[in-house]
C-alpha atoms as a PDB file:
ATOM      1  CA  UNK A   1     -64.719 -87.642  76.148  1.00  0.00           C
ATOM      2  CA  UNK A   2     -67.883 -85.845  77.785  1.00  0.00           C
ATOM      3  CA  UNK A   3     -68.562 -82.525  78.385  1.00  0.00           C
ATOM      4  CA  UNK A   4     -67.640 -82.771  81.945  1.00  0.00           C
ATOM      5  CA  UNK A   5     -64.171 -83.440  80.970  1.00  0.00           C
ATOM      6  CA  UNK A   6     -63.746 -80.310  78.495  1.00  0.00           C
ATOM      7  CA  UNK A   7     -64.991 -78.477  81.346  1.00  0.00           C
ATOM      8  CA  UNK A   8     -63.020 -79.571  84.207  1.00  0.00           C
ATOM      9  CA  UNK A   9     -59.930 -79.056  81.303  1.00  0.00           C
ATOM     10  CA  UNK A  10     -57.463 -76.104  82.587  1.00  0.00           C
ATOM     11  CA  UNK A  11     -56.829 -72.929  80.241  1.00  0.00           C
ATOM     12  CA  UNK A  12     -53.435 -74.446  79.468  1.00  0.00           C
ATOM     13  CA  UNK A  13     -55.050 -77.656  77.680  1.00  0.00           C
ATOM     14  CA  UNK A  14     -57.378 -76.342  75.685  1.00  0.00           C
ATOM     15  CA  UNK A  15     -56.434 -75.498  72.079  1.00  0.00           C
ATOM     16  CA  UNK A  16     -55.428 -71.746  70.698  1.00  0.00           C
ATOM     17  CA  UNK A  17     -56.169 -70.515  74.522  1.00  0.00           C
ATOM     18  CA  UNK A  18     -51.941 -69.904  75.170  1.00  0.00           C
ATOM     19  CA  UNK A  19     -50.844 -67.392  77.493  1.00  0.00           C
ATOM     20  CA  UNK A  20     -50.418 -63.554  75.964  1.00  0.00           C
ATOM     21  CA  UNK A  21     -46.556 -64.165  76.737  1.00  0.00           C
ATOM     22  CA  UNK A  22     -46.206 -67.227  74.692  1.00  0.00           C
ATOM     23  CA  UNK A  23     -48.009 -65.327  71.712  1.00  0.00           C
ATOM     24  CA  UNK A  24     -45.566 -62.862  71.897  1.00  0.00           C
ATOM     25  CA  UNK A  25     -42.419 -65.142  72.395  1.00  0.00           C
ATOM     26  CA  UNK A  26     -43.261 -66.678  68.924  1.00  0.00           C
ATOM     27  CA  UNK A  27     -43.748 -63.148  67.454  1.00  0.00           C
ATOM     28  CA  UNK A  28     -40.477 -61.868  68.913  1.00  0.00           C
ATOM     29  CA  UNK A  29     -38.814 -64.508  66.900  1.00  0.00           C
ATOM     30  CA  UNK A  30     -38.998 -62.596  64.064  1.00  0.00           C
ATOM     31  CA  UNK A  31     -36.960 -59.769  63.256  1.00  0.00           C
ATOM     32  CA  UNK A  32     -38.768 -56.256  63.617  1.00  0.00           C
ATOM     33  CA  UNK A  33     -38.959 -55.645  59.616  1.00  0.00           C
ATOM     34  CA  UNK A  34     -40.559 -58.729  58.902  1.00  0.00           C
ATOM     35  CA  UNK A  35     -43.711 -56.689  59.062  1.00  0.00           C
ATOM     36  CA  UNK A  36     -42.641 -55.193  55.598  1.00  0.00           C
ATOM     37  CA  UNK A  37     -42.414 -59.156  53.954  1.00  0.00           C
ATOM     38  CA  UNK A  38     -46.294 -59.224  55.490  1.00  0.00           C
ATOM     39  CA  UNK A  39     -47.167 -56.205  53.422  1.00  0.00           C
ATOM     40  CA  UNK A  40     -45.643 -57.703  50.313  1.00  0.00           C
ATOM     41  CA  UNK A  41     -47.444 -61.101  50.014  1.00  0.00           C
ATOM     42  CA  UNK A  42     -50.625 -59.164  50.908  1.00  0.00           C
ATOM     43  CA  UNK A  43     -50.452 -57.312  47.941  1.00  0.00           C
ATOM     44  CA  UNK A  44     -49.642 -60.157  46.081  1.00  0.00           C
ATOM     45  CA  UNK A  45     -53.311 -61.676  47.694  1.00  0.00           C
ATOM     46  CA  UNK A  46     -54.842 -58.203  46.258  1.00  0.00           C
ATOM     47  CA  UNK A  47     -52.673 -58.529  43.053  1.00  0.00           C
ATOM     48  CA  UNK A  48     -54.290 -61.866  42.155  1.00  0.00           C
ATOM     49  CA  UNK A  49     -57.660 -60.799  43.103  1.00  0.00           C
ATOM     50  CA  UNK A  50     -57.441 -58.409  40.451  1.00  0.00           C
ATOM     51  CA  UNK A  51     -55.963 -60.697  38.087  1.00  0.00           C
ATOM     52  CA  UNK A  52     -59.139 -63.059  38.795  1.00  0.00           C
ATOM     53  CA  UNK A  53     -61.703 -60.186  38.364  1.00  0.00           C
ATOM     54  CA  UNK A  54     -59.796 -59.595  34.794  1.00  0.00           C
ATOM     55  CA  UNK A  55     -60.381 -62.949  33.709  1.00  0.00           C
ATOM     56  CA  UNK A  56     -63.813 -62.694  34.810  1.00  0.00           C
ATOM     57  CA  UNK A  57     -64.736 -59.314  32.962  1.00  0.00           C
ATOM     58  CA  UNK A  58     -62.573 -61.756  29.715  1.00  0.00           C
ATOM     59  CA  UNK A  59     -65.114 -64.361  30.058  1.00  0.00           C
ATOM     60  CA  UNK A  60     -67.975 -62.429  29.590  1.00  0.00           C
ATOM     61  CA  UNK A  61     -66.556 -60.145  26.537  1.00  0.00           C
ATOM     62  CA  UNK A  62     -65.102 -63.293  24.937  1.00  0.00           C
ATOM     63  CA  UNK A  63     -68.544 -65.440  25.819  1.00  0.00           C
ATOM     64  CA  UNK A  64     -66.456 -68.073  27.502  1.00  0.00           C
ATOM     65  CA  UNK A  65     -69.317 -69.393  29.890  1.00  0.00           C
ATOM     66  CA  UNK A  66     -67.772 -71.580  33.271  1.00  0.00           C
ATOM     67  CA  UNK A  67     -66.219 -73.703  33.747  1.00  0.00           C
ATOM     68  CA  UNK A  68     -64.045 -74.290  30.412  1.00  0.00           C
ATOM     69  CA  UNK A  69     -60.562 -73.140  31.285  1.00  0.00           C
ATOM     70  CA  UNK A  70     -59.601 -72.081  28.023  1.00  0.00           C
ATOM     71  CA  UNK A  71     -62.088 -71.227  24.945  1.00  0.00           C
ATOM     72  CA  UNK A  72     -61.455 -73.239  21.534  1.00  0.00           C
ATOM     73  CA  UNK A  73     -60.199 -71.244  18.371  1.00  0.00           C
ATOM     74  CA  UNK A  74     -62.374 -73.076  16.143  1.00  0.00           C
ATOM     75  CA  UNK A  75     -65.250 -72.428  18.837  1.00  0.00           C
ATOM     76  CA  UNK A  76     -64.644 -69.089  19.672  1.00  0.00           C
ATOM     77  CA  UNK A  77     -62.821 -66.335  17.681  1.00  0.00           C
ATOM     78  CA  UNK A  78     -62.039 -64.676  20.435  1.00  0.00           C
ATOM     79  CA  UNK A  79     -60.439 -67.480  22.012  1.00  0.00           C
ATOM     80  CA  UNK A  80     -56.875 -66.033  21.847  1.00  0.00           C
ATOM     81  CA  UNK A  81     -57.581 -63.461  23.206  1.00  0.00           C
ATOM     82  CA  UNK A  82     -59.275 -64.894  25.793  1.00  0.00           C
ATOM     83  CA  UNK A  83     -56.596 -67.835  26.539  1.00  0.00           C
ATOM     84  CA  UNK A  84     -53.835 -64.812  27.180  1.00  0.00           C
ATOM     85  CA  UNK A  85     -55.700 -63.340  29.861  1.00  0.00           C
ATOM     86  CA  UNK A  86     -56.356 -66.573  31.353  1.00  0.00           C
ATOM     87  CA  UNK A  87     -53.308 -67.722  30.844  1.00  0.00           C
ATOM     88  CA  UNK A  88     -51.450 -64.771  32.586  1.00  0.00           C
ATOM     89  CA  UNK A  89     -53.613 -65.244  35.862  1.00  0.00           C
ATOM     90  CA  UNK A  90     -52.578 -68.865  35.611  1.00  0.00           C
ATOM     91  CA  UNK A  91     -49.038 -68.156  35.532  1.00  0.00           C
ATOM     92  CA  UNK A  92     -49.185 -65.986  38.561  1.00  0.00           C
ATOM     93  CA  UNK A  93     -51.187 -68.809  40.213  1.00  0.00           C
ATOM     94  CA  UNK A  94     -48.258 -71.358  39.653  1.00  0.00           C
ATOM     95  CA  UNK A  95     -45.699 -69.074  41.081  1.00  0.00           C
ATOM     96  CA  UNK A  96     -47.706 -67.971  43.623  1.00  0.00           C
ATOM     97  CA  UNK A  97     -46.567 -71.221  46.009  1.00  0.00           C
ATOM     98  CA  UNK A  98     -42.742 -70.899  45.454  1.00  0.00           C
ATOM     99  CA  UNK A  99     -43.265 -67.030  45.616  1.00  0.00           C
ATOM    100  CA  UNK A 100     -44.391 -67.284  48.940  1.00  0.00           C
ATOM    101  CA  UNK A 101     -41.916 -70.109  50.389  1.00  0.00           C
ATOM    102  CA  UNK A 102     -39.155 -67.637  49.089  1.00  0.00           C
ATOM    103  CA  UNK A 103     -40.080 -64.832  50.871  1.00  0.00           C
ATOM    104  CA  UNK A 104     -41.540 -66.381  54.102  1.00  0.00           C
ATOM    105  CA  UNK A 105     -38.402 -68.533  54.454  1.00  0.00           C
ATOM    106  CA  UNK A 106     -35.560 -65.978  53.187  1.00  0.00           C
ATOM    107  CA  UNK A 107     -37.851 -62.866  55.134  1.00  0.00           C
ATOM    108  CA  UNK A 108     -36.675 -64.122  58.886  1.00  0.00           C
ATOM    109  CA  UNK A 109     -32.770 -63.796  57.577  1.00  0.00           C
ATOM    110  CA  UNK A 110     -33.319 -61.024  55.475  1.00  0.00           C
ATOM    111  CA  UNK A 111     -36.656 -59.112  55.737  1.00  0.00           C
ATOM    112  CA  UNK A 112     -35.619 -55.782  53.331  1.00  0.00           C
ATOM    113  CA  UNK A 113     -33.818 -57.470  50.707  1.00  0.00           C
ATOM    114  CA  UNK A 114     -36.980 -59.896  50.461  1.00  0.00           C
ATOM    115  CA  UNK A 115     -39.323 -57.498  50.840  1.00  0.00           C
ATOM    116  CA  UNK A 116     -37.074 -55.550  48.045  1.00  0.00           C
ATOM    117  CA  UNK A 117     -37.017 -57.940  45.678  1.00  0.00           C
ATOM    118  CA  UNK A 118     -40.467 -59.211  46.643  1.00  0.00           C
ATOM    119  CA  UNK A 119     -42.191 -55.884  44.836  1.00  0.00           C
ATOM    120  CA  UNK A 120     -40.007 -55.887  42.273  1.00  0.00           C
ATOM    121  CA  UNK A 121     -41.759 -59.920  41.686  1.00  0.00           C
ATOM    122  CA  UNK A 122     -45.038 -57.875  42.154  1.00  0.00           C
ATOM    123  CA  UNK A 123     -44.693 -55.076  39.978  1.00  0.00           C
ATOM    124  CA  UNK A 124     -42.949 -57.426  36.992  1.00  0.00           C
ATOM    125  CA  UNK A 125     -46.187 -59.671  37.647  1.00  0.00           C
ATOM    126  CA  UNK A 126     -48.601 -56.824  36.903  1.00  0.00           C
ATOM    127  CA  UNK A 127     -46.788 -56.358  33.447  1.00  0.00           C
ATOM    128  CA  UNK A 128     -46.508 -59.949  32.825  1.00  0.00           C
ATOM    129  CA  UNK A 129     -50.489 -59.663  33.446  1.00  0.00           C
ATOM    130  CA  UNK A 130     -51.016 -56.860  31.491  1.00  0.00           C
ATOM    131  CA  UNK A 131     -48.975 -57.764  28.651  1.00  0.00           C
ATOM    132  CA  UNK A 132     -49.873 -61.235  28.265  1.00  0.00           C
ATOM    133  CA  UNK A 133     -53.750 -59.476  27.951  1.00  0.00           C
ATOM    134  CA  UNK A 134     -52.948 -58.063  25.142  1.00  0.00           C
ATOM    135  CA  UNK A 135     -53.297 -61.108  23.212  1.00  0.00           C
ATOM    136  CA  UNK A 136     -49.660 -61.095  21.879  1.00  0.00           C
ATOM    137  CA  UNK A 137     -47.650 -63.801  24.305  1.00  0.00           C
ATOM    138  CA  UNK A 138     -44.564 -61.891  23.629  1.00  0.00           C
ATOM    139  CA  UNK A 139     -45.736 -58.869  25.630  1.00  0.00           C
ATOM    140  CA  UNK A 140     -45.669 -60.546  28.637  1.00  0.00           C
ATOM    141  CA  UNK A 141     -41.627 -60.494  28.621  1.00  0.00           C
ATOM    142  CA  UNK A 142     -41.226 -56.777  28.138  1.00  0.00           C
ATOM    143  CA  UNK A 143     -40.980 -55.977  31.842  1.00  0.00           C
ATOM    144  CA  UNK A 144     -42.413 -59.385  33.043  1.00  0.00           C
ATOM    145  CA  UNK A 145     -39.348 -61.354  32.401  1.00  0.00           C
ATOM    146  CA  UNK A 146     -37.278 -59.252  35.075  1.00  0.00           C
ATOM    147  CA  UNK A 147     -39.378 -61.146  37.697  1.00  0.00           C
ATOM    148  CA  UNK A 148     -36.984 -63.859  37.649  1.00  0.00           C
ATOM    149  CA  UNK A 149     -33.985 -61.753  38.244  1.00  0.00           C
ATOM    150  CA  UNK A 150     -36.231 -60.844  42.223  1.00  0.00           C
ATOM    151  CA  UNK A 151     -36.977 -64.942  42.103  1.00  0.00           C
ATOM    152  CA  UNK A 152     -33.033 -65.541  41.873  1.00  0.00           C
ATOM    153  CA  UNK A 153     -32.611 -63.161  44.554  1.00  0.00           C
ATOM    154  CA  UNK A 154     -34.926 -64.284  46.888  1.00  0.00           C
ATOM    155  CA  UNK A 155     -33.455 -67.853  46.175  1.00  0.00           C
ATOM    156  CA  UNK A 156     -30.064 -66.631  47.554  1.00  0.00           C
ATOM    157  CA  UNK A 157     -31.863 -64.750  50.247  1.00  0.00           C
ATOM    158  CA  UNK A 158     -33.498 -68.266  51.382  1.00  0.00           C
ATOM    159  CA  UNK A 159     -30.085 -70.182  51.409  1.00  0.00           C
ATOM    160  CA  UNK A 160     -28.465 -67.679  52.851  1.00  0.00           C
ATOM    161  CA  UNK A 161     -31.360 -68.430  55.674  1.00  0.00           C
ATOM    162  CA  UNK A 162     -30.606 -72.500  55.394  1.00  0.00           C
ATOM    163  CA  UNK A 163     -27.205 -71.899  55.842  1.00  0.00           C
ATOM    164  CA  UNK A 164     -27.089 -69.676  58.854  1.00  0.00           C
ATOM    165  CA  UNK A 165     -29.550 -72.279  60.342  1.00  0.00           C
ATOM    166  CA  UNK A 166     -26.787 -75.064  59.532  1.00  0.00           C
ATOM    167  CA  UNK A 167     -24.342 -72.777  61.296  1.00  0.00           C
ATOM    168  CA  UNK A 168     -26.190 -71.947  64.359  1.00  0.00           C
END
């Protein structure tokens, strides 16, 4: 295909040109609070950001140089210590996928609830982060483990979404 072609191609062909009112069709499909599920999964974005600057400051107090993932106790005697904080971000990194599913998914059906139990997930992550930091595992449960109570809920939140769609 030359360049003649592209050219002679109308607005309507080419790709990401759509008309304003087809934009807004696909926006309007969305209930008016799903603005507030947004908000929460960019704050998880900033959340982990942190969380990754953390283990960064860990690495170079702990002299864990890149790219070993976790330090070696008979290596590093600060490797414990170390292997918590990386460990926590970690964590967060593996729930991060079904974290976002849940509330993009259960969000369209139910945008408060989700967005609800979406900063309780956030603010039970922070502890689970800052706990876990410590360098005592167990820490991370104190207010961490209460993340999985918002997980549950935004679970039913997401089937109560499947089944509506079942339903019509």
């Amino acid at each position: 295909m030359g360049c003649a072609s592209l050219e002679s191609r109308t607005k309507l062909e080419r790709p990401f040109n759509f008309p304003k009112s087809d934009i807004m069709a696909g926006v309007e499909m969305f209930p008016e609070e799903y603005g507030y599920v947004v908000f929460v999964l960019v704050a998880y974005c900033f959340l982990n950001f942190w969380m990754g600057f953390q283990v960064g400051s860990a690495r170079k107090k702990y002299k864990v140089p890149y790219p070993t993932l976790y330090a070696i106790e008979s290596e590093n005697k600060d490797a414990k210590l170390f292997n918590c904080v990386q460990r926590g971000h970690q964590n967060s990194l593996e729930m991060m996928p079904v974290f976002f599913l849940l509330m993009v998914l259960g969000g369209i059906r139910h945008p408060c609830v989700c967005a609800a139990l979406g900063s309780l997930f956030l603010v039970t992550r922070y502890f689970y982060f800052t706990g876990y930091a410590t360098g005592d595992p167990k820490n991370r449960l104190n207010i961490g483990k209460y993340g999985f109570l918002a997980l549950l809920g935004l679970i039913g939140c997401t089937i109560s979404f499947g089944i509506s769609l079942l339903r019509g």
